[in-house]
Structures are given as C-alpha cells and as structure tokens.
N, C-alpha and C. Protein backbone atom coordinates (compact mmCIF):
# COMPACT_ATOMS: atom_id res chain seq x y z
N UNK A 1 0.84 -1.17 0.00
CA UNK A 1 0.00 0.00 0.00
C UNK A 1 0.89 1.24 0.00
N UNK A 2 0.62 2.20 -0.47
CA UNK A 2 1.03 3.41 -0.98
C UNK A 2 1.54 4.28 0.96
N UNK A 3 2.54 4.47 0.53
CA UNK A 3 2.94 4.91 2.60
C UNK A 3 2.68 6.18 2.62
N UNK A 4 2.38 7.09 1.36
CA UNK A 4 1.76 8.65 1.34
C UNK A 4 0.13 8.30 1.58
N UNK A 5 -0.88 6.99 1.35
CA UNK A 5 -2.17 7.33 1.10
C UNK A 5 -2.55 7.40 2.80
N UNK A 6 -3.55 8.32 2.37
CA UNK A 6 -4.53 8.55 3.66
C UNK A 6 -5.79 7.94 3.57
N UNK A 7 -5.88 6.85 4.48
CA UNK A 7 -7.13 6.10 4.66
C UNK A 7 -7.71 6.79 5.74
N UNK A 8 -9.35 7.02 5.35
CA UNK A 8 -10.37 7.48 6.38
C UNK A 8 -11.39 6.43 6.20
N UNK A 9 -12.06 6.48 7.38
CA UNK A 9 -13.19 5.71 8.21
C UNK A 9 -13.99 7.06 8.22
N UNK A 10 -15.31 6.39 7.36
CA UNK A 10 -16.86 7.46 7.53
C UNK A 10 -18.12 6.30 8.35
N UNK A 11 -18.45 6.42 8.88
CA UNK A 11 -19.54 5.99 9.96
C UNK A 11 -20.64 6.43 9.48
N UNK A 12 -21.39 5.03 8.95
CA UNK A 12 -23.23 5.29 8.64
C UNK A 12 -23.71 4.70 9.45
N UNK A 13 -23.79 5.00 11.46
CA UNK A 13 -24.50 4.18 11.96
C UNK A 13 -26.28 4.79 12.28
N UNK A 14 -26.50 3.47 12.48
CA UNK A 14 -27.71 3.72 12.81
C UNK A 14 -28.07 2.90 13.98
N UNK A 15 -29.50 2.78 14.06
CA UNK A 15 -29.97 2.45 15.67
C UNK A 15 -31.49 2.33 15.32
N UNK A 16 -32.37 1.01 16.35
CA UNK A 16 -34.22 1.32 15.94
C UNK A 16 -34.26 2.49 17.57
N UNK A 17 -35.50 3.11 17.18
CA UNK A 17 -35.73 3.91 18.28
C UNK A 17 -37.06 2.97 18.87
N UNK A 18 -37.19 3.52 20.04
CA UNK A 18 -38.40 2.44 20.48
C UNK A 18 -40.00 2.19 19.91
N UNK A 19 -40.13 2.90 18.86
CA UNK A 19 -41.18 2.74 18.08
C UNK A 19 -41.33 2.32 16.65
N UNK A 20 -39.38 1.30 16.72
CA UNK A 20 -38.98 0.25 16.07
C UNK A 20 -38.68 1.10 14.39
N UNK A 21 -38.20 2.65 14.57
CA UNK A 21 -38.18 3.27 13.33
C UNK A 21 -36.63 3.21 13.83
N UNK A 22 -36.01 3.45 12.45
CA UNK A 22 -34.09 3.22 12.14
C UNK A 22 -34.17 5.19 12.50
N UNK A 23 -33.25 5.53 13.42
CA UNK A 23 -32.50 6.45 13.54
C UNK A 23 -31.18 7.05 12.69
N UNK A 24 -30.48 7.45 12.34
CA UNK A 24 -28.86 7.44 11.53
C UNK A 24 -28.16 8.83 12.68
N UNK A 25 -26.73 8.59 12.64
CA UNK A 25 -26.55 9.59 13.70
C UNK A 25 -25.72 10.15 12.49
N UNK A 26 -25.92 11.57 13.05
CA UNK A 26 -24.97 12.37 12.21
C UNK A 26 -24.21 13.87 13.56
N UNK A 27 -23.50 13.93 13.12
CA UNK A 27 -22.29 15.16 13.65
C UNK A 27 -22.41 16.18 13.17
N UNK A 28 -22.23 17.86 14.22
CA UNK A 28 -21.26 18.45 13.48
C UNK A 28 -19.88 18.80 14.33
N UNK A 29 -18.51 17.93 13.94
CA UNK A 29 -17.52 17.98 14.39
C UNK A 29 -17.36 19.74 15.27
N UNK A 30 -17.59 20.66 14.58
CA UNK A 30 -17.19 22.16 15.26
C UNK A 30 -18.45 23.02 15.18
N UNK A 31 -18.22 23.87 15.78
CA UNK A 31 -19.03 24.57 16.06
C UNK A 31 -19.58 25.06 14.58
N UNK A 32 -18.67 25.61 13.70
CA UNK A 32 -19.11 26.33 12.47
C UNK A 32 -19.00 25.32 11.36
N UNK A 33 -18.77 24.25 11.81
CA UNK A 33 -19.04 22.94 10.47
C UNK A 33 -20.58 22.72 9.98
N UNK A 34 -20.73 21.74 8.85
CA UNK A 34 -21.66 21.60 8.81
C UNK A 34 -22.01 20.23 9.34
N UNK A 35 -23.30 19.57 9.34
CA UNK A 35 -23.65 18.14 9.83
C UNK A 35 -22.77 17.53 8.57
N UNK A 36 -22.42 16.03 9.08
CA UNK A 36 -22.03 15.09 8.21
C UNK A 36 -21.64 13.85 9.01
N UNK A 37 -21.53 12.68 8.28
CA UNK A 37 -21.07 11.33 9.10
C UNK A 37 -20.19 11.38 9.94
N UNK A 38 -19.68 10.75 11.10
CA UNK A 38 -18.32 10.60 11.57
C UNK A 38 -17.62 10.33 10.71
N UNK A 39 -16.35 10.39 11.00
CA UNK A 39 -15.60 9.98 10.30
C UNK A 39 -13.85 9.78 10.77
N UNK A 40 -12.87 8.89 10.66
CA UNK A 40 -11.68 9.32 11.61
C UNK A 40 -10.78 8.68 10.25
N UNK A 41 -9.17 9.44 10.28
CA UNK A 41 -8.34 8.63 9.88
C UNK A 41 -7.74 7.61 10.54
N UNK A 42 -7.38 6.73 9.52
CA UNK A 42 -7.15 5.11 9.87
C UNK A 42 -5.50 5.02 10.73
N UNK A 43 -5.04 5.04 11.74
CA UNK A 43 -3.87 4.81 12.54
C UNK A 43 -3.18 3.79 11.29
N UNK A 44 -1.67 4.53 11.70
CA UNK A 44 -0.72 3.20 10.89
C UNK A 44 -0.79 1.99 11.73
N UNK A 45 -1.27 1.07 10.82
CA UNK A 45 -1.20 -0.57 11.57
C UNK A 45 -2.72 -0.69 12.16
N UNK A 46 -3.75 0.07 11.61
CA UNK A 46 -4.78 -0.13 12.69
C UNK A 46 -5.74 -0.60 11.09
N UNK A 47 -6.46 -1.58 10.92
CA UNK A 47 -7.99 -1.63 10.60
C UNK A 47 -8.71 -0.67 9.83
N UNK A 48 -9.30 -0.55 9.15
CA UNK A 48 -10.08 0.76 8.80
C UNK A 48 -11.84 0.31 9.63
N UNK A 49 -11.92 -1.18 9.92
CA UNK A 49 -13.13 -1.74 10.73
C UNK A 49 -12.66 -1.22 12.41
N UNK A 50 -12.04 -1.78 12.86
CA UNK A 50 -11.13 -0.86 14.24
C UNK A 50 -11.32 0.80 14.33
N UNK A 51 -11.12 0.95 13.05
CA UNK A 51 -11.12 3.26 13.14
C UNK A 51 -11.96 3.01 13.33
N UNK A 52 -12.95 2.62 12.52
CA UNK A 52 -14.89 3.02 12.79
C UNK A 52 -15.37 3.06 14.37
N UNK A 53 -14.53 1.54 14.73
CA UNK A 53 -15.39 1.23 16.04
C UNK A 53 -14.58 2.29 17.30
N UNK A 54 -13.33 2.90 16.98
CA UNK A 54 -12.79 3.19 18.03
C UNK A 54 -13.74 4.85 18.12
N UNK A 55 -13.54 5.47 16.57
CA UNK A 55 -14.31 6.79 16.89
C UNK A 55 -15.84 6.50 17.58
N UNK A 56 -16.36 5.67 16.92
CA UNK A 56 -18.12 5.94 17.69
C UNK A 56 -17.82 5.42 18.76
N UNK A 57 -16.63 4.35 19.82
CA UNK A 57 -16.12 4.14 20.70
C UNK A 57 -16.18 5.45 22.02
N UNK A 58 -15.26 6.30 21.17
CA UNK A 58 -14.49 6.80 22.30
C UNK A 58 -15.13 8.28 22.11
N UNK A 59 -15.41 9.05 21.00
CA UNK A 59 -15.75 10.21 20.77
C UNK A 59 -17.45 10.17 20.52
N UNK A 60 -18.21 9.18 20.71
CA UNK A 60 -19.42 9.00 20.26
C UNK A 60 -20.25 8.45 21.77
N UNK A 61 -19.16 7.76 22.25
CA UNK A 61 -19.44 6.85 23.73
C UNK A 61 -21.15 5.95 23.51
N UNK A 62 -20.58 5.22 21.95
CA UNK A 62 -21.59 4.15 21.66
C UNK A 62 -20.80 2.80 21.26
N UNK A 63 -21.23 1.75 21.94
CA UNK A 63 -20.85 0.27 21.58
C UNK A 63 -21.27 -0.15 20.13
N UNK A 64 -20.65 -0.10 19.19
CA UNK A 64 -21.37 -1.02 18.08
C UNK A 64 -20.92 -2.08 17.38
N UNK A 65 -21.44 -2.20 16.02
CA UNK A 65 -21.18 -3.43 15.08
C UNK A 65 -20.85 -2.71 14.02
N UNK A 66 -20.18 -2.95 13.39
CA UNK A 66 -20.14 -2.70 11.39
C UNK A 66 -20.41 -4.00 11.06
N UNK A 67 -21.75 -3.78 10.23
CA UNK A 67 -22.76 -5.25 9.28
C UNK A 67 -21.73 -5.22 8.16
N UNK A 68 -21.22 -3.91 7.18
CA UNK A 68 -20.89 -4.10 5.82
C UNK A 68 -20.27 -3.39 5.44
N UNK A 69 -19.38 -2.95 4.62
CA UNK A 69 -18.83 -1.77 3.70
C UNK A 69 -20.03 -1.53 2.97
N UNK A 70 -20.37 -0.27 2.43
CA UNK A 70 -21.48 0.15 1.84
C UNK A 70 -20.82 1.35 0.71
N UNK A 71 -19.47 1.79 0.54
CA UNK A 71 -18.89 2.14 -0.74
C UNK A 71 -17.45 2.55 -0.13
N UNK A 72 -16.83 3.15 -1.45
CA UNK A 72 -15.62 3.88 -1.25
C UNK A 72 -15.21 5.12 -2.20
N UNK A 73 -14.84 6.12 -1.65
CA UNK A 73 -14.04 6.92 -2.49
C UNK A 73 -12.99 7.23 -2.51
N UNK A 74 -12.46 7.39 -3.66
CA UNK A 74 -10.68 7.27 -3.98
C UNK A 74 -10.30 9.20 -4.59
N UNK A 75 -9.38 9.83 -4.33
CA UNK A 75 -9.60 11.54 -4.56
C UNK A 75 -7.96 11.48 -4.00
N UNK A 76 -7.91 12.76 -4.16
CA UNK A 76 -6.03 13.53 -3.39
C UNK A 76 -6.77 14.41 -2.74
N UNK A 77 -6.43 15.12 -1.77
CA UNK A 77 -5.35 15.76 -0.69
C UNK A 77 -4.85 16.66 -0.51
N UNK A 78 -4.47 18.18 -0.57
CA UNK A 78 -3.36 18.42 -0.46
C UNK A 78 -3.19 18.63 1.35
N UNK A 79 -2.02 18.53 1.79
CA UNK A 79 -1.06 18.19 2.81
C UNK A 79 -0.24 18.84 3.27
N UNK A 80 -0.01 19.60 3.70
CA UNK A 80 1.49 20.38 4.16
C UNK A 80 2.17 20.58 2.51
N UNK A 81 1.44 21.29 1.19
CA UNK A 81 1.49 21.29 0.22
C UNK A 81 1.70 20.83 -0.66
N UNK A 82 1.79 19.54 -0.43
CA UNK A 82 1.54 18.18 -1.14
C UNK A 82 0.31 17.47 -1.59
N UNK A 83 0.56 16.98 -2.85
CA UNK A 83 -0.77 16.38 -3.21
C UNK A 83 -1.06 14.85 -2.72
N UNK A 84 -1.48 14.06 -2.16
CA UNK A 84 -1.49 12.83 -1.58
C UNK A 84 -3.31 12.42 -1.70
N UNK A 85 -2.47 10.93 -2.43
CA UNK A 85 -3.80 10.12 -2.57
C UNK A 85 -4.62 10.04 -1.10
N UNK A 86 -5.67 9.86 -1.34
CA UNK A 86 -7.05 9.90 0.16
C UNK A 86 -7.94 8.63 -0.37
N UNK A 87 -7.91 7.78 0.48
CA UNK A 87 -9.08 6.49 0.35
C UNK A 87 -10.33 6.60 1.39
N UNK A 88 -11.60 6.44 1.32
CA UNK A 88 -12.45 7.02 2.00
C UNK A 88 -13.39 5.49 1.94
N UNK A 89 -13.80 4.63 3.42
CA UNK A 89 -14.31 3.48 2.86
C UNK A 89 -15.55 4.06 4.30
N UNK A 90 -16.50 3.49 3.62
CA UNK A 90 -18.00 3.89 4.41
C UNK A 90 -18.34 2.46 4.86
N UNK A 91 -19.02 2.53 6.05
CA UNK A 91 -18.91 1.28 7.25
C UNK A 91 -20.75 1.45 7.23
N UNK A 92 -21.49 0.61 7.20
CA UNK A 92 -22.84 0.35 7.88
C UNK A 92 -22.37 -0.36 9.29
N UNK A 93 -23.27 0.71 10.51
CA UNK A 93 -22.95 -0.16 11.70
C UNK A 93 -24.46 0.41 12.35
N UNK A 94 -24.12 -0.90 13.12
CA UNK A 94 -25.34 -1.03 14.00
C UNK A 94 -24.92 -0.47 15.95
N UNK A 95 -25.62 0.79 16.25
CA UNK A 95 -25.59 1.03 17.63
C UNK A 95 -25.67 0.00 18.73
N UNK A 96 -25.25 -0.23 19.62
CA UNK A 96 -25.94 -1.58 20.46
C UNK A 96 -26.17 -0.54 21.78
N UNK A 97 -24.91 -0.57 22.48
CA UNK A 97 -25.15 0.78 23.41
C UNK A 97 -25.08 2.15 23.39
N UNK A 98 -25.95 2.96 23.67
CA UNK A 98 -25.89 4.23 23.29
C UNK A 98 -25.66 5.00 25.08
N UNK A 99 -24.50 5.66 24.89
CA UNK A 99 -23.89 6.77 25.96
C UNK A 99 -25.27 7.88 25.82
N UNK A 100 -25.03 8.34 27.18
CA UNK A 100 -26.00 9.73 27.80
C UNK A 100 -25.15 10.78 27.04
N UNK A 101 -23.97 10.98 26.69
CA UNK A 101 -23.42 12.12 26.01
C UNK A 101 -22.46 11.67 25.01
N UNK A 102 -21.76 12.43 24.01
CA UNK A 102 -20.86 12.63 23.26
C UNK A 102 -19.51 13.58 23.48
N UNK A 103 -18.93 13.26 23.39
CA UNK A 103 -17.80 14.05 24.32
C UNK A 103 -16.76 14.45 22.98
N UNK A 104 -16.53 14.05 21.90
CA UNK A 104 -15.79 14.19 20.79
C UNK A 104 -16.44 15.10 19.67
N UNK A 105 -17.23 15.80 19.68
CA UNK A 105 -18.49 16.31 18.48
C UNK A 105 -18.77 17.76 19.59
N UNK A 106 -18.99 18.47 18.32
CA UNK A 106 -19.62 20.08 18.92
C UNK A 106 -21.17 19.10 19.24
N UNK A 107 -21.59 18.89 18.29
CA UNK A 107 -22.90 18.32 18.20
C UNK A 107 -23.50 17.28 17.81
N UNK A 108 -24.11 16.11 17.85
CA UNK A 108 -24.20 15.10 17.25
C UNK A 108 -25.94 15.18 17.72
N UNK A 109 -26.87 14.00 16.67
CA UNK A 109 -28.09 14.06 16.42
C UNK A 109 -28.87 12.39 16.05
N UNK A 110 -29.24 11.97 16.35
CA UNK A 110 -29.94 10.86 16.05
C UNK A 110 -31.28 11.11 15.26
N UNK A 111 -31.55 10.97 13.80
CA UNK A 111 -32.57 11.57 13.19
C UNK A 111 -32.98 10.41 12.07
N UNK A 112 -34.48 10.45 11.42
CA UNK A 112 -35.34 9.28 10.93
C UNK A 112 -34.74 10.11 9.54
N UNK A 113 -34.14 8.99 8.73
CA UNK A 113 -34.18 9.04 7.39
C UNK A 113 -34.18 10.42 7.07
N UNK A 114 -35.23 11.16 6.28
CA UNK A 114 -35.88 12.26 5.95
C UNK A 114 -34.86 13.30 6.52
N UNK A 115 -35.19 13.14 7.92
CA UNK A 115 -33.98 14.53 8.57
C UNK A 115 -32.66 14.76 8.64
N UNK A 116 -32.46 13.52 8.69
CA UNK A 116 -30.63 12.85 8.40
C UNK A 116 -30.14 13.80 6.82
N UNK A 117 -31.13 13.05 5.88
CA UNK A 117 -31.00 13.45 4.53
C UNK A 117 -30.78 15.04 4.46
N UNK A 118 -31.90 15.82 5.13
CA UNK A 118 -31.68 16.94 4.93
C UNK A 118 -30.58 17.81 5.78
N UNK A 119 -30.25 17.33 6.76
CA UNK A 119 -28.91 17.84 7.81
C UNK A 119 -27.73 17.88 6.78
N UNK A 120 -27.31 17.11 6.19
CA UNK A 120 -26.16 16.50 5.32
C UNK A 120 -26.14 17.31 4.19
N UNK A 121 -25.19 17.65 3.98
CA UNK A 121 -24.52 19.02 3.05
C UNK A 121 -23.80 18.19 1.97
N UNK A 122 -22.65 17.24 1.97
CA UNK A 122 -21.92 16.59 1.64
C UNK A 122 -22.25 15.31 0.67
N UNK A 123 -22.24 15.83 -0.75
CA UNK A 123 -23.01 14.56 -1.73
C UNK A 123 -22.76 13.28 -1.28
N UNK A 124 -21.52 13.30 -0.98
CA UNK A 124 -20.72 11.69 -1.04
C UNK A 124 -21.51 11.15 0.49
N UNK A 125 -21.42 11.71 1.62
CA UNK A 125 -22.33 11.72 2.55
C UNK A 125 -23.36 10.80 2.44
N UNK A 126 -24.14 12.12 1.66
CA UNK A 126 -25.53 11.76 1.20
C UNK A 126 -26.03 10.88 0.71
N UNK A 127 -24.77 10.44 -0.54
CA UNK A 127 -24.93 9.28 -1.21
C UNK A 127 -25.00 7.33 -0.71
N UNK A 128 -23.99 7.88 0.41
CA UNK A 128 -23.61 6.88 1.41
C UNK A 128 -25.09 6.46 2.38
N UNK A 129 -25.46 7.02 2.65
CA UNK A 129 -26.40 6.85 3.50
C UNK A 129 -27.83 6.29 3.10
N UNK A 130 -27.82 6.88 1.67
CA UNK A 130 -29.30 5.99 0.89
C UNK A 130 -28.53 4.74 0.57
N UNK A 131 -27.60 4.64 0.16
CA UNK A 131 -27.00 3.51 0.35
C UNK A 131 -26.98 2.20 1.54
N UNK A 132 -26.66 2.89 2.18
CA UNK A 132 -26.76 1.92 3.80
C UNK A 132 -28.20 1.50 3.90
N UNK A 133 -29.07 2.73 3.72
CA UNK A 133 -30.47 2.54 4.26
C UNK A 133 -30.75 1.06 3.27
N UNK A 134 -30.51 1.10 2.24
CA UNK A 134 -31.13 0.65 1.10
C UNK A 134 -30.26 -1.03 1.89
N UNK A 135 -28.93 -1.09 1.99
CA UNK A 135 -28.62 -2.37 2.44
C UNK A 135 -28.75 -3.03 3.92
N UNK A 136 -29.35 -2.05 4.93
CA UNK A 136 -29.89 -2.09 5.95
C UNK A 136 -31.29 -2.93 5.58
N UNK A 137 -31.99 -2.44 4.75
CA UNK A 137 -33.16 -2.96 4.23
C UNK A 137 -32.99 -4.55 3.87
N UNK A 138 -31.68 -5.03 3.29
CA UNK A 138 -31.53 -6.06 2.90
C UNK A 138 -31.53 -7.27 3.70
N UNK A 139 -30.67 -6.25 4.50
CA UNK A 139 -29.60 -7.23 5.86
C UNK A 139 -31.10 -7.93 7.00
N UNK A 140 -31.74 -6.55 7.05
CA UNK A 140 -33.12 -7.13 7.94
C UNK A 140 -34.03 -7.83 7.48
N UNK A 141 -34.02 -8.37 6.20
CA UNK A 141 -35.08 -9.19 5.80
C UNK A 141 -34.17 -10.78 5.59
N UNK A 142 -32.88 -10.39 5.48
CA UNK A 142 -32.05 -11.88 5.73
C UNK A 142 -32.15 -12.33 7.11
N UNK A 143 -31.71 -11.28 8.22
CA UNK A 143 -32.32 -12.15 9.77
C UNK A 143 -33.27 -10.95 10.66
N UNK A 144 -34.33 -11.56 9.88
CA UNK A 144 -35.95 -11.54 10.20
C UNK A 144 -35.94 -11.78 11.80
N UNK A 145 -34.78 -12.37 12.58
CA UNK A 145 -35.51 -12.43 13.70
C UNK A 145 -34.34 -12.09 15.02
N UNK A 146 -33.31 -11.30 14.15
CA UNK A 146 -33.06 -10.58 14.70
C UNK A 146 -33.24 -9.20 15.68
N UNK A 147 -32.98 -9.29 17.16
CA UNK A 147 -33.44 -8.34 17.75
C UNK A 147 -32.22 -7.00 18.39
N UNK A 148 -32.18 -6.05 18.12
CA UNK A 148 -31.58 -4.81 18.49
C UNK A 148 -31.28 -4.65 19.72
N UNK A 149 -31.78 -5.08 20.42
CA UNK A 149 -31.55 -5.10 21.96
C UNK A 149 -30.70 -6.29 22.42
N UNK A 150 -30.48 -7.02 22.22
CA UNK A 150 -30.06 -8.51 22.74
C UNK A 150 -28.26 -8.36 22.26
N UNK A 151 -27.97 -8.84 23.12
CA UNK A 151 -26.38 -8.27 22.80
C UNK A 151 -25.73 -9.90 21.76
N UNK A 152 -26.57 -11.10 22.01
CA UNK A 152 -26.10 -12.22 21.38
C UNK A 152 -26.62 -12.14 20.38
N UNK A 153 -27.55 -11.09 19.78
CA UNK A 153 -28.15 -11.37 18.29
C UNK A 153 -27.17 -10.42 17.58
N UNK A 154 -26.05 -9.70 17.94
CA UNK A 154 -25.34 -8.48 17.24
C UNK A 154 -24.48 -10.24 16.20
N UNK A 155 -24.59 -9.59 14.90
CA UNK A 155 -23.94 -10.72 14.27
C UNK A 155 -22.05 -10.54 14.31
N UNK A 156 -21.04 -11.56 14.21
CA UNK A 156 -19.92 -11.40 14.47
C UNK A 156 -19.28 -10.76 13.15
N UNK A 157 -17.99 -9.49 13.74
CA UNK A 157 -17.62 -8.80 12.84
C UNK A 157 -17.22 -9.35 11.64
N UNK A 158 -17.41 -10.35 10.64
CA UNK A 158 -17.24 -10.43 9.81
C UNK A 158 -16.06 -10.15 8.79
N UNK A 159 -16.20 -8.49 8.89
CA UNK A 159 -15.28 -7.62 8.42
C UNK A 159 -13.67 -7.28 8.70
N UNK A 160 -13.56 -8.11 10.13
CA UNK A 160 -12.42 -8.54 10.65
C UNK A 160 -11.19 -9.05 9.55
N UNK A 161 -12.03 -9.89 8.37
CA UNK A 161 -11.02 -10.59 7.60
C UNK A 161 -10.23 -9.50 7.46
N UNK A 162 -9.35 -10.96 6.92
CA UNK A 162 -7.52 -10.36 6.38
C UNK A 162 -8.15 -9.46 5.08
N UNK A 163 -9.14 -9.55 4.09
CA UNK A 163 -9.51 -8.81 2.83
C UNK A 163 -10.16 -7.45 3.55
N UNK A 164 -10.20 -6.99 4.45
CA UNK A 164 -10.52 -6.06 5.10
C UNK A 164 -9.40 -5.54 5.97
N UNK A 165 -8.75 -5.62 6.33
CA UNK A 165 -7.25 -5.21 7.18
C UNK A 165 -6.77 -4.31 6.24
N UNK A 166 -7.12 -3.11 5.97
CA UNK A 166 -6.09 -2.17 5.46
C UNK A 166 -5.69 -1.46 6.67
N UNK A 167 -4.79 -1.27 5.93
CA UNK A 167 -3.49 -0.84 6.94
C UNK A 167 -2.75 0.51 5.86
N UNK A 168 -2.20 1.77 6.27
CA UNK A 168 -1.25 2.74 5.70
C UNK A 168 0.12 2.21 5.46
C-alpha cells in the first residue's frame, strides 16, 4: 500500500428507536461545520473496521457493530502542500449501546431518514447513507428475527477478515 495514502473511516450508523423506526446519527464535528457522518483517519497498523469502532467508541461513547462496507471513495489531498492520494471506505454499523453524552463532536443528532438526509450538506455523505439505508433494508429481511436489543443477536464482525485489514 502506498505509505503517502490517507485512509479514512466514515460511519453510517444507525440504531431502531423504540417505536422500532431506524434512527442514523450524524455530527457536526465544530461549532461552524456543517452536519455530516463521523468519520476518523485510519492509525498506521490499525484496521479501517477498528477506526470506525474506536471513533463511535471513544468520541461517540456508543458500543457497536459494522454489518458491511457500503462504498468507497478514492480523490487527493493536499497536505502540508503536497498532493497525496485519500481512500475514504463507508462502514454500515449497527448502535448496540448508546452513551447519555458525546464528548468528541460540537454536536451530534440521532434523526429518521428524511432529517438525516436533509442535515447532510456533503453529496458523497448523502450518497452513502441511501445507500446503507437501502442495504440495511436487505440485511433485515435476511435475519428476520433478529433483535436490536439482545447483545447475542449483534452478528460477528465479519469484516475482521484479512480482505478487510487495510493498513497505511
């Protein structure tokens, strides 16, 4: 792998709210940003499945799952005035525990489809997220009897494989 590329982790999680409707959380990192996904760069030697879980981890103070990759974008950079390749891979994950606060985010939001959509400024974002919804849709009609609450129904990371281990 390229030792100039910059791998980022974007976060499409979501969550059911108790009247069994899908939530999506979205950020705005600063005060004068706009809303958009989490998102973190990938540590040398770390996972780009690991980034996902450590930001909604530690800056989100939510337990989750990543079900799937749901796309990628490939673009440059510039850097301390350098142009440098940027890899951008989008994670579907599922909330399990959700923290009383967020401690990493000016602001963060848990919102139904519709509002998510309209918070989000950012095509690629945007694009990502009808995306997820659309394979979220999939994933729940494969296990039908799967429940959100139950910590033994969260399915195992999968994504763990060695074909998933990027690394800088």
């Amino acid at each position: 792998m390229n030792k100039n590329l910059i791998l980022e982790t974007t976060c499409v999680l979501c969550r059911e709210s108790d009247d069994n409707k899908t939530l999506w959380f979205v950020v705005k990192p600063l005060e004068t940003s706009s809303w958009e996904l989490p998102h973190v760069i990938v540590r040398k030697g770390e996972s780009s499945v690991r980034a996902a879980l450590r930001v909604i981890g530690q800056q989100a103070a939510i337990n989750s799952r990543v079900l799937e990759e749901v796309g990628r974008k490939s673009g440059v950079v510039t850097l301390n005035g350098k142009t440098v390749p940027k890899k951008v891979i989008y994670y579907l994950m599922l909330a399990k525990h959700v923290g009383n606060e967020t401690i990493g985010f000016f602001d963060s939001a848990w919102c139904d489809y519709t509002k998510a959509s309209r918070r989000l400024t950012n095509k690629t974002d945007l694009s990502m997220l009808k995306t997820a919804r659309e394979v979220l849709r999939t994933w729940k009609k494969q296990h039908t009897n799967y429940n959100f609450d139950d910590d033994k129904d969260f399915p195992e990371d999968e994504l763990e494989d060695a074909e998933f281990q990027e690394e800088i």
